[in-house]
C-alpha atoms as a PDB file:
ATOM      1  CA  UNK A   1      25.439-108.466-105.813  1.00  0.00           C
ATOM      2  CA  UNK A   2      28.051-110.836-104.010  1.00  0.00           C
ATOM      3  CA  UNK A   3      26.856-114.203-102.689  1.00  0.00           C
ATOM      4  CA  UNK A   4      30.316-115.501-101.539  1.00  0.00           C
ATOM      5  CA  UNK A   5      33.760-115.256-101.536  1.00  0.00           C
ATOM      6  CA  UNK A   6      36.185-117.832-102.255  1.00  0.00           C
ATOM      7  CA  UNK A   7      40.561-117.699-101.425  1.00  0.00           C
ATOM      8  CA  UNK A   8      43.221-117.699 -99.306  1.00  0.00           C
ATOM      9  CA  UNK A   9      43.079-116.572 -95.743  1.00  0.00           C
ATOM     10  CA  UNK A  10      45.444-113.073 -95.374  1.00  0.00           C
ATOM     11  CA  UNK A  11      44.646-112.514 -92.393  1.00  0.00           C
ATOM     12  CA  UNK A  12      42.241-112.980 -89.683  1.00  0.00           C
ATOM     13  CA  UNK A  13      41.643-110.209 -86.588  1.00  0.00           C
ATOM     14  CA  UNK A  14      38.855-110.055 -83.879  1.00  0.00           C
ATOM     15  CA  UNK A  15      36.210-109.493 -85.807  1.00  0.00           C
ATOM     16  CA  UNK A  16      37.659-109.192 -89.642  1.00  0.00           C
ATOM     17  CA  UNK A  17      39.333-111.490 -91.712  1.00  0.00           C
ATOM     18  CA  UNK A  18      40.904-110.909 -94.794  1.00  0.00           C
ATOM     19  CA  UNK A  19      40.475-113.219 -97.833  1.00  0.00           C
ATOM     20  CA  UNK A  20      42.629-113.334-101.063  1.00  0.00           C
ATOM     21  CA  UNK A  21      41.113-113.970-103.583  1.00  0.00           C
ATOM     22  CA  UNK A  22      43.764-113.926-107.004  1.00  0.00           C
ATOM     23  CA  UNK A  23      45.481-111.076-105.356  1.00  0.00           C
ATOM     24  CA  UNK A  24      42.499-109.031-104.711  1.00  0.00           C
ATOM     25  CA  UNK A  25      42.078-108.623-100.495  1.00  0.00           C
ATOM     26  CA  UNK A  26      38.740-108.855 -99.581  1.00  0.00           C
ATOM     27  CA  UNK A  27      37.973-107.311 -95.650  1.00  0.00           C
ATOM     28  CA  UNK A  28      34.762-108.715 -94.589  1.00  0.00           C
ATOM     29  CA  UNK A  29      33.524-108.031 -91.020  1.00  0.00           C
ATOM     30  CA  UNK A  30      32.699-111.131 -89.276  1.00  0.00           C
ATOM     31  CA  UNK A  31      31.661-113.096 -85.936  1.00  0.00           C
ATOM     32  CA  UNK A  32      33.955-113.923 -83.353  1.00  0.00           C
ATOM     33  CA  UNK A  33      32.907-117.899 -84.486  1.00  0.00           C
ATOM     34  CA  UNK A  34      33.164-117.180 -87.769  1.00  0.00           C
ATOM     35  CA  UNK A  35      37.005-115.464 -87.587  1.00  0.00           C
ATOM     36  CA  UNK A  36      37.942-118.412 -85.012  1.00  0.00           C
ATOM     37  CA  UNK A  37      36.730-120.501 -87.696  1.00  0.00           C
ATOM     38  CA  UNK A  38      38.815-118.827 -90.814  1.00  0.00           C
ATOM     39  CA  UNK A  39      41.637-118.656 -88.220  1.00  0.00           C
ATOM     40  CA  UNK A  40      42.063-122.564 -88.414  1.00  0.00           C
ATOM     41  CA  UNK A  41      41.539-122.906 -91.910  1.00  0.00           C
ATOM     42  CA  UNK A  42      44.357-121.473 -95.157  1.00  0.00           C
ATOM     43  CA  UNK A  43      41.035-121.161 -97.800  1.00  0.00           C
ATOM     44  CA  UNK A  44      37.568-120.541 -97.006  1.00  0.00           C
ATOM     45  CA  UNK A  45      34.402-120.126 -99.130  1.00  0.00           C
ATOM     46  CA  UNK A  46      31.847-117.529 -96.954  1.00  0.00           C
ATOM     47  CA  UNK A  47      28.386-116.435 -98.109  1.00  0.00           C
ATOM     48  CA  UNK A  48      28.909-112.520 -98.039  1.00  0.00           C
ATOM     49  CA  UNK A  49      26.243-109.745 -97.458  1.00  0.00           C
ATOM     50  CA  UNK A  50      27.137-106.292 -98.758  1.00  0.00           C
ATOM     51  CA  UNK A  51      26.079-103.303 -96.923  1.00  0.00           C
ATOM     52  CA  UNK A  52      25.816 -99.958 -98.833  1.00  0.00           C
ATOM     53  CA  UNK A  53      25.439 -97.232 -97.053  1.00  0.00           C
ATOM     54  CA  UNK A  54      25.627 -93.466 -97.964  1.00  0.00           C
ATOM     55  CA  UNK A  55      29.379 -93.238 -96.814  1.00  0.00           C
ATOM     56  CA  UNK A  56      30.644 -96.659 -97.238  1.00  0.00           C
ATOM     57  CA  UNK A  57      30.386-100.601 -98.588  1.00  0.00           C
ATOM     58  CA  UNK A  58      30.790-102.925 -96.347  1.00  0.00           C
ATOM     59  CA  UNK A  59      31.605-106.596 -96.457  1.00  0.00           C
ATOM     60  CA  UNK A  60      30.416-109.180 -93.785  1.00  0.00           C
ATOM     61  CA  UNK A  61      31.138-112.765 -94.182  1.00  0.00           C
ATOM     62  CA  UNK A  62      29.612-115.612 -92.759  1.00  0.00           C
ATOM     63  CA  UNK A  63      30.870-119.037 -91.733  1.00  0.00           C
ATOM     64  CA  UNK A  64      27.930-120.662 -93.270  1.00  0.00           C
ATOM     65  CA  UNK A  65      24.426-120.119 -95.186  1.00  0.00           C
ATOM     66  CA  UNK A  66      22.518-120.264 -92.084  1.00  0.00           C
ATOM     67  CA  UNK A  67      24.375-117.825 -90.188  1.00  0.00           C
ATOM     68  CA  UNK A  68      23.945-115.666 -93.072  1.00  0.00           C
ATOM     69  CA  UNK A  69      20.101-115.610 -92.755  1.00  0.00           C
ATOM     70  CA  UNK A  70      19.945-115.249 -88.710  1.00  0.00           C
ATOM     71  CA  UNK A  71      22.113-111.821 -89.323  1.00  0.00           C
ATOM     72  CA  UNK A  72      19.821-110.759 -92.704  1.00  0.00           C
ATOM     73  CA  UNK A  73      16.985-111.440 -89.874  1.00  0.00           C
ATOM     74  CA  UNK A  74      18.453-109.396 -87.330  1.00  0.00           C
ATOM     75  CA  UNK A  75      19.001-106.110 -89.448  1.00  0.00           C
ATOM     76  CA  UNK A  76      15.281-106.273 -90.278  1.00  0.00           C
ATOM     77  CA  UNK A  77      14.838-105.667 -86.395  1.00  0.00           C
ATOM     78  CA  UNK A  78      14.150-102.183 -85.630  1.00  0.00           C
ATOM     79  CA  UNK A  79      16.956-100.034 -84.474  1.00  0.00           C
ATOM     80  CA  UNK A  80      19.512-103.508 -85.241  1.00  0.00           C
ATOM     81  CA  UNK A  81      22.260-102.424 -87.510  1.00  0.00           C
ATOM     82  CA  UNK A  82      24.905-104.889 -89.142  1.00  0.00           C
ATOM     83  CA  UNK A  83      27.517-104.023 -86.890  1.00  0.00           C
ATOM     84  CA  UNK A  84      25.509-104.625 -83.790  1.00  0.00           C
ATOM     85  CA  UNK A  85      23.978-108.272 -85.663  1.00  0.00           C
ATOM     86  CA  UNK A  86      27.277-109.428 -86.030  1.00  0.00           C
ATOM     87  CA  UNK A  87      27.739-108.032 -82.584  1.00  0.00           C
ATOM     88  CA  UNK A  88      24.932-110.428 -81.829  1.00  0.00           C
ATOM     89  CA  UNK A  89      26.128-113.030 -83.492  1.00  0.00           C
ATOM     90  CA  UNK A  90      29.184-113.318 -81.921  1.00  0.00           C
ATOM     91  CA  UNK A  91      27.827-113.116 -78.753  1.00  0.00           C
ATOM     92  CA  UNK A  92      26.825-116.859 -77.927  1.00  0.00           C
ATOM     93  CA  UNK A  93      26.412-119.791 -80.317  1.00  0.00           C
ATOM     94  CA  UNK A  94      23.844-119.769 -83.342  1.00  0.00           C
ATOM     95  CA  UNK A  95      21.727-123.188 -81.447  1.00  0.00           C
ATOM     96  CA  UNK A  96      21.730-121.264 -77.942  1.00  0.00           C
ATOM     97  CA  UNK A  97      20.932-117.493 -80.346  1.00  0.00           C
ATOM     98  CA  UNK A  98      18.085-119.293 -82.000  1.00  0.00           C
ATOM     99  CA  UNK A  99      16.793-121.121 -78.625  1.00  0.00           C
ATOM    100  CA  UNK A 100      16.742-116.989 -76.358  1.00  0.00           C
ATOM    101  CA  UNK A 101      14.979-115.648 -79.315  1.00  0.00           C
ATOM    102  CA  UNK A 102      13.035-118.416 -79.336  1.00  0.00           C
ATOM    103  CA  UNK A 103      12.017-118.570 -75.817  1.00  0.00           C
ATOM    104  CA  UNK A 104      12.043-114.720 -75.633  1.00  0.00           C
ATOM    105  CA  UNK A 105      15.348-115.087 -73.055  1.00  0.00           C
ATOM    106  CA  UNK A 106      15.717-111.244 -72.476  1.00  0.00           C
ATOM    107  CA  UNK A 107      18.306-111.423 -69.981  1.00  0.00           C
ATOM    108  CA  UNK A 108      20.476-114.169 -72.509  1.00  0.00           C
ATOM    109  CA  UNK A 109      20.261-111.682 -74.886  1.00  0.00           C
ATOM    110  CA  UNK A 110      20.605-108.592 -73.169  1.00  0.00           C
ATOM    111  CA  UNK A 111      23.946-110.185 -71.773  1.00  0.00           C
ATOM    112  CA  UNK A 112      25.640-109.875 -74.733  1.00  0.00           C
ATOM    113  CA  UNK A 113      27.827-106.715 -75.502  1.00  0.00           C
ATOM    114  CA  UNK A 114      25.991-103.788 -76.995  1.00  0.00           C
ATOM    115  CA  UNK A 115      22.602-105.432 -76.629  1.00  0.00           C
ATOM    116  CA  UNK A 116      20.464-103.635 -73.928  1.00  0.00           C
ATOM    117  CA  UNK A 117      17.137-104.844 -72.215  1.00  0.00           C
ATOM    118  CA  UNK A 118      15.125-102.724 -74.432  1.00  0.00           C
ATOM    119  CA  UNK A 119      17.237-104.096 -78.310  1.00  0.00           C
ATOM    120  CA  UNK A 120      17.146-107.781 -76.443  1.00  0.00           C
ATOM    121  CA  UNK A 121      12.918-107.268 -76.290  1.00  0.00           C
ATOM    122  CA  UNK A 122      12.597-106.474 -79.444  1.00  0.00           C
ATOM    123  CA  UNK A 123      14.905-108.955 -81.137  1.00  0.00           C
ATOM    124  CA  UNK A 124      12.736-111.491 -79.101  1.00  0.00           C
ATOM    125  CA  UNK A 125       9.275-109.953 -80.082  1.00  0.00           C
ATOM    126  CA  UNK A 126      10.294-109.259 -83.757  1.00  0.00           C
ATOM    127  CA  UNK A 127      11.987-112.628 -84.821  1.00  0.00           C
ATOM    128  CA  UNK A 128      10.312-115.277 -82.516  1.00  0.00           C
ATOM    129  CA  UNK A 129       8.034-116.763 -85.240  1.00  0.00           C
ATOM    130  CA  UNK A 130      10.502-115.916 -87.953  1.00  0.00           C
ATOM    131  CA  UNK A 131      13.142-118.309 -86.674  1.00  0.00           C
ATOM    132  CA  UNK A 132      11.719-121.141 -88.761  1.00  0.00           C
ATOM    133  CA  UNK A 133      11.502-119.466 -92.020  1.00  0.00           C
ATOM    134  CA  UNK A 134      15.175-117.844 -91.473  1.00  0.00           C
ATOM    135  CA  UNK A 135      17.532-120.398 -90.273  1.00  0.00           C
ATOM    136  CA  UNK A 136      18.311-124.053 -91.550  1.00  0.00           C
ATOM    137  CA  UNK A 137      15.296-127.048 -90.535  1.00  0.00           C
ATOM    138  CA  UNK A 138      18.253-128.526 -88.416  1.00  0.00           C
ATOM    139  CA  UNK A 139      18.922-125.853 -86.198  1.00  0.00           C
ATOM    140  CA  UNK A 140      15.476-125.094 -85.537  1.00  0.00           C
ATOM    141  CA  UNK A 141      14.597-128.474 -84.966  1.00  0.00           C
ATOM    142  CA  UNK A 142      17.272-128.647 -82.292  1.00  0.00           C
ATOM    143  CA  UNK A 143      15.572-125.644 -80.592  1.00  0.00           C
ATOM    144  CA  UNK A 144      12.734-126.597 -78.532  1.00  0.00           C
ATOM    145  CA  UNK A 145      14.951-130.284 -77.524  1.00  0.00           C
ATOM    146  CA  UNK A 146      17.903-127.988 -76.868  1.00  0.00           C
ATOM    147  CA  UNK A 147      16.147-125.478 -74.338  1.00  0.00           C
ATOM    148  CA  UNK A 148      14.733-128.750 -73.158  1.00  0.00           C
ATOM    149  CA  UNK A 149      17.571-130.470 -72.620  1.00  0.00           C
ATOM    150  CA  UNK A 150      19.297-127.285 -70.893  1.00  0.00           C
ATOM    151  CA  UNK A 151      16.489-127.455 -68.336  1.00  0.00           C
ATOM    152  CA  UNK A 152      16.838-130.633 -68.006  1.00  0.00           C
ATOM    153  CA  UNK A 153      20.409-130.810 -67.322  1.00  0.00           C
ATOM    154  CA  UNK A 154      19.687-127.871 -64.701  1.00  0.00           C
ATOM    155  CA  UNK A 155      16.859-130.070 -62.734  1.00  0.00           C
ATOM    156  CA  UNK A 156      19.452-132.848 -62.518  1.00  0.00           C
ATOM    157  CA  UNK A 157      22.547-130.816 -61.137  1.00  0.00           C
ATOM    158  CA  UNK A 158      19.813-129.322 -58.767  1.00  0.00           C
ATOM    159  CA  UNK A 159      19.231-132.936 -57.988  1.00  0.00           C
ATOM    160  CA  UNK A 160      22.889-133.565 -56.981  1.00  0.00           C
ATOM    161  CA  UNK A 161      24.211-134.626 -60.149  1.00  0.00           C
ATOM    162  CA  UNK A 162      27.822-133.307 -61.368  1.00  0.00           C
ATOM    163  CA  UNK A 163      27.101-131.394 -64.991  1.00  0.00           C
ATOM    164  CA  UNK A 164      29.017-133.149 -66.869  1.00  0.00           C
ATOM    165  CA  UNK A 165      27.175-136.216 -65.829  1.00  0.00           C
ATOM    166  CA  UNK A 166      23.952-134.402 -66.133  1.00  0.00           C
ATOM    167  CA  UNK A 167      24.610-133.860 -69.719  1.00  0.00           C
ATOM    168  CA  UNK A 168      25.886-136.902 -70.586  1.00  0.00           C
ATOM    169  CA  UNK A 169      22.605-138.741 -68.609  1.00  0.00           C
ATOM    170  CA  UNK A 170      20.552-136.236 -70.451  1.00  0.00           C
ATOM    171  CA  UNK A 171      22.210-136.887 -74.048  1.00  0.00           C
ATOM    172  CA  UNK A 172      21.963-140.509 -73.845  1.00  0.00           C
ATOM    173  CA  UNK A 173      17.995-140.447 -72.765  1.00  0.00           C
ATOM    174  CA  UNK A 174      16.666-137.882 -74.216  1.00  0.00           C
ATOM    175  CA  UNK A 175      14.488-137.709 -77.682  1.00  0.00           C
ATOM    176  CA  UNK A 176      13.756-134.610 -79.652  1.00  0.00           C
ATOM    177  CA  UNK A 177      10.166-134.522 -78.681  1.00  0.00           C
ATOM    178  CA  UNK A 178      10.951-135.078 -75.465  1.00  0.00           C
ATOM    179  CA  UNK A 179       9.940-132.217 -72.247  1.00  0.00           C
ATOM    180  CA  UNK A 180      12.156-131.061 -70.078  1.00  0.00           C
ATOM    181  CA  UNK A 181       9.886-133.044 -67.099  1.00  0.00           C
ATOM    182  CA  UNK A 182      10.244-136.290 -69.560  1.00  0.00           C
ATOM    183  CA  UNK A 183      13.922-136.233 -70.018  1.00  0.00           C
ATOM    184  CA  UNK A 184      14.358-136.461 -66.273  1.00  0.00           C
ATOM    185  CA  UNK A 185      12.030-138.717 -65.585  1.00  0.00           C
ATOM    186  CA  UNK A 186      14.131-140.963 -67.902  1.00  0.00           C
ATOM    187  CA  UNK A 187      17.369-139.951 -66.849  1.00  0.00           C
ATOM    188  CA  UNK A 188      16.645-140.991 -62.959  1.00  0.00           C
ATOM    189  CA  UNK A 189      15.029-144.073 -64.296  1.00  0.00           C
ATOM    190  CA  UNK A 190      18.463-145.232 -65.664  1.00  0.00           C
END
C-alpha cells in the first residue's frame, strides 16, 4: 500500500520520527540508526512498511531499502513481531546484524534488548541462508570478509597489537576473499 514517504522532519524521538509531508504528520516507528539518521537531516525519503493489525496501523520507516528487507525478514521469524524487529534492528549495525545471523552468533544476538537465547536461535536458524536473497549484494558480500576481518583484528590485539592499529593493519592487507588465518599472516608480514 505505501512504499515510502517523502517531507519534512517534525520531529524525531527514540524510536519514532515524525515526517511532514504537505501538512499531513506521518509517525513511523523506526531504528535507533534510522531516527539518529532523520535527526541530522530537515527532509528524508524512507521506504515504509505498514502493519495492520486487528486494533491498529502502524507505520515503520526505514533509513534505506535494505534495511527494509532485513526487518520484512525478521517478522517472517516465528514468534518475531515488528516491534521486537525494529527492536532488533536497532540493536547493533545492519553489517555486524547480517554477519551474527550469519554465523549463527547466539550470544551477539541474544545481547540485544528483548531478544532472549531461545528468539536469538531461531532468528539464526530461520534466516541464515535467507540473508542473500533479503539484503543488498553489498552488504552480504561484506559478510564473510567482515567476520573475517573481526577475527582477525582479535588474533592481532591477542598478539600485542593496540586495536586501532590492528584494524588499520587489517584494513590495509586484507582482501574480501581473504581468511581470517590469511589476513594475519599478511598483516605480520608487513
Amino acid at each position: 500500500m505505501f512504499d515510502y514517504i517523502s517531507g519534512k522532519i517534525a520531529a524525531v524521538g527514540e524510536s519514532r520520527v515524525v515526517i511532514d509531508c504537505n501538512g499531513v504528520g506521518f509517525a513511523l516507528t523506526a531504528s535507533a540508526f534510522t531516527c539518529a539518521e532523520c535527526s541530522r537531516k530537515t527532509e528524508v525519503k524512507l521506504p515504509v512498511y505498514l502493519a495492520v493489525r486487528e486494533d491498529a496501523l502502524e507505520l515503520y520507516g526505514f533509513i534505506d531499502d535494505g534495511e527494509r528487507e532485513l526487518f520484512l525478514q525478521l517478522i517472517n521469524v516465528s514468534g518475531v513481531g515488528p516491534k521486537l524487529a525494529v527492536s532488533v534492528l536497532g540493536g547493533m549495525r545492519k553489517d555486524r546484524l547480517i554477519s551474527a545471523i550469519a554465523c549463527a552468533d547466539v550470544a551477539a544476538l541474544s545481547s540485544i534488548k528483548g531478544v532472549g537465547k531461545k528468539t536469538a536461535e531461531r532468528i539464526a536458524l530461520e534466516l541464515k541462508g535467507k540473508l542473500a536473497d533479503a539484503v543488498d549484494g553489498v552488504a552480504v558480500a561484506d559478510v564473510s570478509g567482515g567476520v573475517a576481518d573481526e577475527k582477525a583484528v582479535l588474533a592481532l590485539v591477542s598478539l600485542g597489537y593496540d586495536k586501532k592499529e590492528a584494524e588499520a593493519v587489517v584494513k590495509k592487507v586484507a582482501k574480501p576473499d581473504m581468511t581470517t588465518e590469511q589476513i594475519v599472516r599478511a598483516a605480520l608480514a608487513g
